[in-house]
Protein backbone atom coordinates (compact mmCIF):
# COMPACT_ATOMS: atom_id res chain seq x y z
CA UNK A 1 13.03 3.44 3.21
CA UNK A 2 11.22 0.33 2.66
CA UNK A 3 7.23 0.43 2.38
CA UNK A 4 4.77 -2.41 2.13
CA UNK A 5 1.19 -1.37 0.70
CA UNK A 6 -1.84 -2.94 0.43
CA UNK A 7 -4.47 -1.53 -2.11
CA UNK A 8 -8.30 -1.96 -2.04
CA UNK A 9 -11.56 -0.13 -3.26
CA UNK A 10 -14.80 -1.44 -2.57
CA UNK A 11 -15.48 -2.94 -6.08
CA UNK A 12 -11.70 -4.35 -6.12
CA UNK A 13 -11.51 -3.05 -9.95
CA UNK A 14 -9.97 -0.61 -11.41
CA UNK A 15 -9.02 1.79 -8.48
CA UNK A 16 -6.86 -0.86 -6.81
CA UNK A 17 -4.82 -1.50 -9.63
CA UNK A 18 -4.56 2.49 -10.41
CA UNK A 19 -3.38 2.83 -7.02
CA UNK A 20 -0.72 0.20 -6.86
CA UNK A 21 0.62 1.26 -10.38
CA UNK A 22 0.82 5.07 -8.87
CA UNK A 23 2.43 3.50 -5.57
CA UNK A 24 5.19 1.71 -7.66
CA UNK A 25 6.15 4.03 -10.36
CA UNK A 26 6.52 7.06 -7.09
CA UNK A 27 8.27 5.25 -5.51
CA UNK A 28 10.74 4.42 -8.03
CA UNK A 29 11.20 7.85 -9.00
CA UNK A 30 11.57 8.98 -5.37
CA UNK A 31 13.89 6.00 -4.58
CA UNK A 32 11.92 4.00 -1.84
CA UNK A 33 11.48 0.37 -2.21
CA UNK A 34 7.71 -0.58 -2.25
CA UNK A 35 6.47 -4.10 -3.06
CA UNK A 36 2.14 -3.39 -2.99
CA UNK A 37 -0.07 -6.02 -2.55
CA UNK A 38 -3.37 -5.64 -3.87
CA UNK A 39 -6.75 -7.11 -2.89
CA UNK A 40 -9.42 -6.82 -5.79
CA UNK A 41 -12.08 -8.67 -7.43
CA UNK A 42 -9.19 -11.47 -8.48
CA UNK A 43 -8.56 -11.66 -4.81
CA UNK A 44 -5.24 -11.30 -3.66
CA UNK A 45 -2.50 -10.57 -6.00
CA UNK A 46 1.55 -10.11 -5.13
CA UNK A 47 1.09 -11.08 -1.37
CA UNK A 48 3.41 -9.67 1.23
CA UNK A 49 5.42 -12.19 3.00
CA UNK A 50 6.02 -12.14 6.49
CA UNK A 51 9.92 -11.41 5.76
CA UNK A 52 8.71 -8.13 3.43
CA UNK A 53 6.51 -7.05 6.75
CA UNK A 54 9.31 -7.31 9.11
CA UNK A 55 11.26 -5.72 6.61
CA UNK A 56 9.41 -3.00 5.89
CA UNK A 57 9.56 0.58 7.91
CA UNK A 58 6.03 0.65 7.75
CA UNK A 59 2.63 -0.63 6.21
CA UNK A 60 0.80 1.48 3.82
CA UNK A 61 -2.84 0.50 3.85
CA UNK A 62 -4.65 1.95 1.01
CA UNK A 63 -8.17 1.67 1.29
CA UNK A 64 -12.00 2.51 1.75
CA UNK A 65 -12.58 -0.93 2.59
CA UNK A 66 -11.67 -3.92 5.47
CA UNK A 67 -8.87 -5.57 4.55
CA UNK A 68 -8.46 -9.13 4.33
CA UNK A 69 -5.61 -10.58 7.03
CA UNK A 70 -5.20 -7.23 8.84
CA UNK A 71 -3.43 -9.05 11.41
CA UNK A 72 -0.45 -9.76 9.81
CA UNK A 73 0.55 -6.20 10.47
CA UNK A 74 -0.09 -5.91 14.42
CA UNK A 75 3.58 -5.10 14.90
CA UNK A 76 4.29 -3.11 12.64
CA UNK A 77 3.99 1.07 12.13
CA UNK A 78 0.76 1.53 10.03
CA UNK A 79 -0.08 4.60 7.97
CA UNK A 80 -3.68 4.43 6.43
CA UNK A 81 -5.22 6.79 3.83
CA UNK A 82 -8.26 6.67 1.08
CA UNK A 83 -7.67 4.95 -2.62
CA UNK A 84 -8.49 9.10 -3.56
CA UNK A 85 -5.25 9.89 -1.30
CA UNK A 86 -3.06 8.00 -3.72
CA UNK A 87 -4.47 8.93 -6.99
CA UNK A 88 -4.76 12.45 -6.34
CA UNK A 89 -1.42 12.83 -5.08
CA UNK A 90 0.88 9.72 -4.54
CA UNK A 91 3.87 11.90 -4.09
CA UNK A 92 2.50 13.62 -1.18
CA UNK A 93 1.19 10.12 0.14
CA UNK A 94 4.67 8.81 0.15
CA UNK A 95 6.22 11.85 1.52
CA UNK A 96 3.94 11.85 4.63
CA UNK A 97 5.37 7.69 5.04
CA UNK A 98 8.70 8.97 5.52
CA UNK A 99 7.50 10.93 8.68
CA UNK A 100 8.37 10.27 11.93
């Protein structure tokens, strides 16, 4: 399984991060390939490429807020939950992704 996330809170500080870190180090334990892209208060950071979208099995958006660029992922499958979601239980978070 190969997931692309995006993370963002509405102050872009620490929750973003938190949630990224929490995406990656799941993942890694539960063997799925991530690569997160966050959008904070230093903007962007670790953008997905258009090769790791149409790569990926689906597009994790992570968020209270609007993302920047949603368009990038009008063909692709797109799960959305809360920045609380993921730090309250990233395992679960990641389980649900592998649903059909």
């Amino acid at each position: 399984m190969r997931i692309v996330a995006i993370t963002a809170c509405p102050t872009g500080i620490a929750h973003t991060y938190m949630a990224a870190d929490a995406l990656s180090k799941a993942a890694h334990k539960m063997q799925i390939q991530i690569k997160v892209e966050t959008q904070g208060a230093m903007g962007i950071e670790n953008q997905l490429t258009a090769t790791d979208i149409a790569h990926a099995d689906i597009v994790l958006i992570a968020s209270d807020i609007e993302i920047e660029d949603e368009r990038r992922f009008n063909q692709s499958h797109i799960k959305r939950v809360s920045i609380e979601q993921v730090l309250t239980d990233v395992n679960q978070v990641l389980i649900d992704c592998q649903k059909p």
